[in-house]
Protein backbone atom coordinates (compact mmCIF):
# COMPACT_ATOMS: atom_id res chain seq x y z
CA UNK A 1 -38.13 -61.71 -96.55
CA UNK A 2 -39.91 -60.29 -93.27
CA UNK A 3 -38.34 -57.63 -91.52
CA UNK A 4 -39.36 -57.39 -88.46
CA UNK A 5 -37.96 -54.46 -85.67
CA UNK A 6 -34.38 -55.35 -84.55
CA UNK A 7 -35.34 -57.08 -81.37
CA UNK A 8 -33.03 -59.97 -80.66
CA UNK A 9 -34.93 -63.38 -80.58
CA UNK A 10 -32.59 -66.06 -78.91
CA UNK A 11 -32.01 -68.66 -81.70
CA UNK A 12 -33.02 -72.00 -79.36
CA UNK A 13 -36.29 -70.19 -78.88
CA UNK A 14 -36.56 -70.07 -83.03
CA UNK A 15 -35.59 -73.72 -83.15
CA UNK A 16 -38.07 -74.86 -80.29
CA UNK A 17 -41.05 -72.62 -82.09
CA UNK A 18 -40.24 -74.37 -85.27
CA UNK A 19 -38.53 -77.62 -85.09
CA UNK A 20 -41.12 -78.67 -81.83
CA UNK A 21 -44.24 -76.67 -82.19
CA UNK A 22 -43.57 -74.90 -79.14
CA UNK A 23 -46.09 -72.45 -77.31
CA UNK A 24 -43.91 -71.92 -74.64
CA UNK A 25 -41.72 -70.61 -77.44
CA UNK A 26 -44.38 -69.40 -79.67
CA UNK A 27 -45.41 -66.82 -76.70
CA UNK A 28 -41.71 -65.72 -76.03
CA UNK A 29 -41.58 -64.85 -79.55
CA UNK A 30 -44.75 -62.80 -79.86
CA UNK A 31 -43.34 -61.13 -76.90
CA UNK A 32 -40.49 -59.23 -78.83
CA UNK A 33 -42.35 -58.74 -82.16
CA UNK A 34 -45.84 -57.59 -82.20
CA UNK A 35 -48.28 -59.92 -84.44
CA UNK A 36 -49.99 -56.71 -86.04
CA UNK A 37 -46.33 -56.15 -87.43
CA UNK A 38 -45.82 -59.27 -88.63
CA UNK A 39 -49.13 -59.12 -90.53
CA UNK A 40 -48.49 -55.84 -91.45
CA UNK A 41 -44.99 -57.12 -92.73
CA UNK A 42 -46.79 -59.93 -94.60
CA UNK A 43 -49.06 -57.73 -96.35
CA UNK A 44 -46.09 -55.45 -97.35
CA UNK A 45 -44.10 -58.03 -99.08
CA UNK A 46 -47.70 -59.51 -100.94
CA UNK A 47 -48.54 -61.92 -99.14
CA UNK A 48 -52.30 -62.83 -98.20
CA UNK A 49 -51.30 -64.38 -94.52
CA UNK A 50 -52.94 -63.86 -91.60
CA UNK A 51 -51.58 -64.96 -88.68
CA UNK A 52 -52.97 -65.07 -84.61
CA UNK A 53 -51.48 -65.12 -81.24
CA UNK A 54 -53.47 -68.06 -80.95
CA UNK A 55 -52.30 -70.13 -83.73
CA UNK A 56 -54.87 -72.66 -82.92
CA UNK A 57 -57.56 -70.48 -84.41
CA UNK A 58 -59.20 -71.72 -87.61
CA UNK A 59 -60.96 -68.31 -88.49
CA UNK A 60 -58.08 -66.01 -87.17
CA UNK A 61 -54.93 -67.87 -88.83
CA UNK A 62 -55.10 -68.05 -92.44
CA UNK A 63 -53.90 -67.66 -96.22
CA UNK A 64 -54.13 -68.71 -99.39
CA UNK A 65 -51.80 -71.59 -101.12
CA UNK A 66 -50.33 -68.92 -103.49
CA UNK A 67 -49.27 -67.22 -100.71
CA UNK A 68 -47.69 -69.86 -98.66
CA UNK A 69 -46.16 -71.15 -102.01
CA UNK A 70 -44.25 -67.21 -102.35
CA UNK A 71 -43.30 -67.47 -98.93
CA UNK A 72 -41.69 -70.74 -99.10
CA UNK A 73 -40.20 -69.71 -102.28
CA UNK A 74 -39.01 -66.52 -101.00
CA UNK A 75 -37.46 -68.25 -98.04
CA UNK A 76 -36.13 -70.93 -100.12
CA UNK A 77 -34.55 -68.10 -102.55
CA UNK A 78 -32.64 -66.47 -99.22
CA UNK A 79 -31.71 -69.78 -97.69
CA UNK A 80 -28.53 -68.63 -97.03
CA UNK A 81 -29.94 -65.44 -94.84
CA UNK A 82 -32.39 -68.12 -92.98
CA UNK A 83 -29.63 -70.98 -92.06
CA UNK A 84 -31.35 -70.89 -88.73
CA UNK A 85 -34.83 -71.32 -90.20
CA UNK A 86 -33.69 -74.30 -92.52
CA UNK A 87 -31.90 -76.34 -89.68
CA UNK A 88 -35.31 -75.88 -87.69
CA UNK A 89 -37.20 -77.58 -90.56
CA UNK A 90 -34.87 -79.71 -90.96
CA UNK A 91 -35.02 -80.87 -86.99
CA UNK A 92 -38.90 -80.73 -87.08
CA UNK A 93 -39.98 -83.56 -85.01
CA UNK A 94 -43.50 -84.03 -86.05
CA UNK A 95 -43.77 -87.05 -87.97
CA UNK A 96 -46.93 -86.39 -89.50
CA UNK A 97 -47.93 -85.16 -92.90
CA UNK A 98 -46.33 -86.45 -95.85
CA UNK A 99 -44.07 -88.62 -94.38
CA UNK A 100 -41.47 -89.06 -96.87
CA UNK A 101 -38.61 -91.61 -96.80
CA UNK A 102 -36.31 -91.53 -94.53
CA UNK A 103 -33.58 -91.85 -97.35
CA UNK A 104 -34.56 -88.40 -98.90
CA UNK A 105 -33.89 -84.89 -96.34
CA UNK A 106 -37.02 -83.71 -95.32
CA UNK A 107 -37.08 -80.15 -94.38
CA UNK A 108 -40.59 -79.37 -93.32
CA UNK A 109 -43.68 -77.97 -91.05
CA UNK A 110 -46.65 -79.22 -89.95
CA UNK A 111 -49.75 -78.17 -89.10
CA UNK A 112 -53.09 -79.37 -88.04
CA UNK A 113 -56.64 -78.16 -86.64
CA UNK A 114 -59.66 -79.45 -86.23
CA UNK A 115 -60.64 -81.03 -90.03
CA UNK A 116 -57.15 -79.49 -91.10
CA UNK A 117 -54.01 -81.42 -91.81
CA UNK A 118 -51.31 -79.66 -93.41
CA UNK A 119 -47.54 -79.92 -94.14
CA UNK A 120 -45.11 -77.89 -96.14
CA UNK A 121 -41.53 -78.00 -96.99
CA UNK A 122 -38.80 -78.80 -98.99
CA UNK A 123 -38.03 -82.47 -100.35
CA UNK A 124 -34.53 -83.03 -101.11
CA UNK A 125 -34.49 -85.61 -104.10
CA UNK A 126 -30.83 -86.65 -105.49
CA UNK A 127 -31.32 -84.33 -108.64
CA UNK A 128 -33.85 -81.74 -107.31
CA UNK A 129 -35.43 -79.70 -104.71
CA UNK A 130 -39.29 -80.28 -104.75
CA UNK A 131 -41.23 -77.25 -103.00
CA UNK A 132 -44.11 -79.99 -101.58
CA UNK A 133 -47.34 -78.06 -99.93
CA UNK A 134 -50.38 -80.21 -98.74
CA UNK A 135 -53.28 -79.03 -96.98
CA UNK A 136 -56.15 -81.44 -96.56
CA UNK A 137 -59.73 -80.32 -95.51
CA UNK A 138 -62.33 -82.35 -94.31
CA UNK A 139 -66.10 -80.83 -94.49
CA UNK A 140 -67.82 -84.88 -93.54
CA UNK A 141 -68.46 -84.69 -89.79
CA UNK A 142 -67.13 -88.13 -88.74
CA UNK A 143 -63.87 -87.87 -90.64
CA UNK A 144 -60.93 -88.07 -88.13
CA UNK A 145 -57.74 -86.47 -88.24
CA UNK A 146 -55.72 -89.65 -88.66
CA UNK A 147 -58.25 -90.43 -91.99
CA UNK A 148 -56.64 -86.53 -93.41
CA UNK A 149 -53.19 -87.49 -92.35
CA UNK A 150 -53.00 -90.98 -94.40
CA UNK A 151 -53.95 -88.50 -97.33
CA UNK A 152 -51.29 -86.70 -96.81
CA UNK A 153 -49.21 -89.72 -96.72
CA UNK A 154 -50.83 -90.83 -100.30
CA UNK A 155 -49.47 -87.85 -101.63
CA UNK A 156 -46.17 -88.11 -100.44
CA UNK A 157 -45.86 -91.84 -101.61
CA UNK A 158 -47.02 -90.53 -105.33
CA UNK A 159 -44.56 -87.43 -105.10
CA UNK A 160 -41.64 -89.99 -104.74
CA UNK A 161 -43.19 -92.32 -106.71
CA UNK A 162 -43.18 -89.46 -109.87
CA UNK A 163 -39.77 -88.33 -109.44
CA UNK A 164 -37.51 -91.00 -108.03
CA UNK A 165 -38.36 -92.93 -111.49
């Protein structure tokens, strides 16, 4: 996983980053740890992610699904060293993306831009962990963000759907 200079990071400001989508927190993180060695980090462990202070930008944040798909694996791999990462997923309180029942754990991050809606995360089912990553991309002008989130939603009715049977 990344490792990043010892610089202590208080944990509520990890949850708030994570679990809330927090730029207040965002900011206090990028304080402590440089972005350039985070994406130098990234690189180092084989990943193609990019990320920006401002993680708003389209053309400055980005990375390919095989990527994100390592990462999450990776992290999913070491969940015991990333507890703290986990229970922020876990507490995310964006509703959007996938939107998976409320009867199956959720633990998850979402994401959206102009034309982009994406979520990723782990789906606990009763007999498995599902790895689910969605990103939706609209190139049509007068397609609105709500239209890319109900895809999302699609999906995640199908993924239970398939494996719940």
């Amino acid at each position: 996983m990344l490792h990043i200079k010892n610089e202590y990071i208080e944990h509520a400001m990890i949850k708030e980053a994570i679990s809330k989508h927090s730029r207040k927190a965002y900011d206090y993180i990028l304080e402590k740890v440089d972005i350039n060695e985070i994406n130098i980090e990234l690189q180092h462990i084989g990943l193609d992610i990019i990320v920006n202070k401002d993680n708003t930008s389209i053309n400055e944040n980005c990375g390919t699904a095989t990527s994100v798909f390592n990462f999450m694996k990776c992290l999913y791999e070491t969940e015991k060293d990333n507890i703290l990462i986990f229970e922020s997923l876990k507490e995310q309180e964006d509703p959007d993306g996938f939107q998976f029942p409320t009867q199956y754990e959720w633990l998850h991050m979402t994401g959206g831009l102009d034309k982009f809606c994406n979520d990723v995360g782990y789906l606990y089912l009763e007999d498995r962990v599902l790895m689910c990553i969605g990103f939706v991309h609209a190139y049509e002008e007068n397609i609105e963000w709500y239209q890319l989130e109900q895809v999302l939603k699609e999906i995640g009715e199908l993924v239970v759907h398939t494996y719940t049977k």
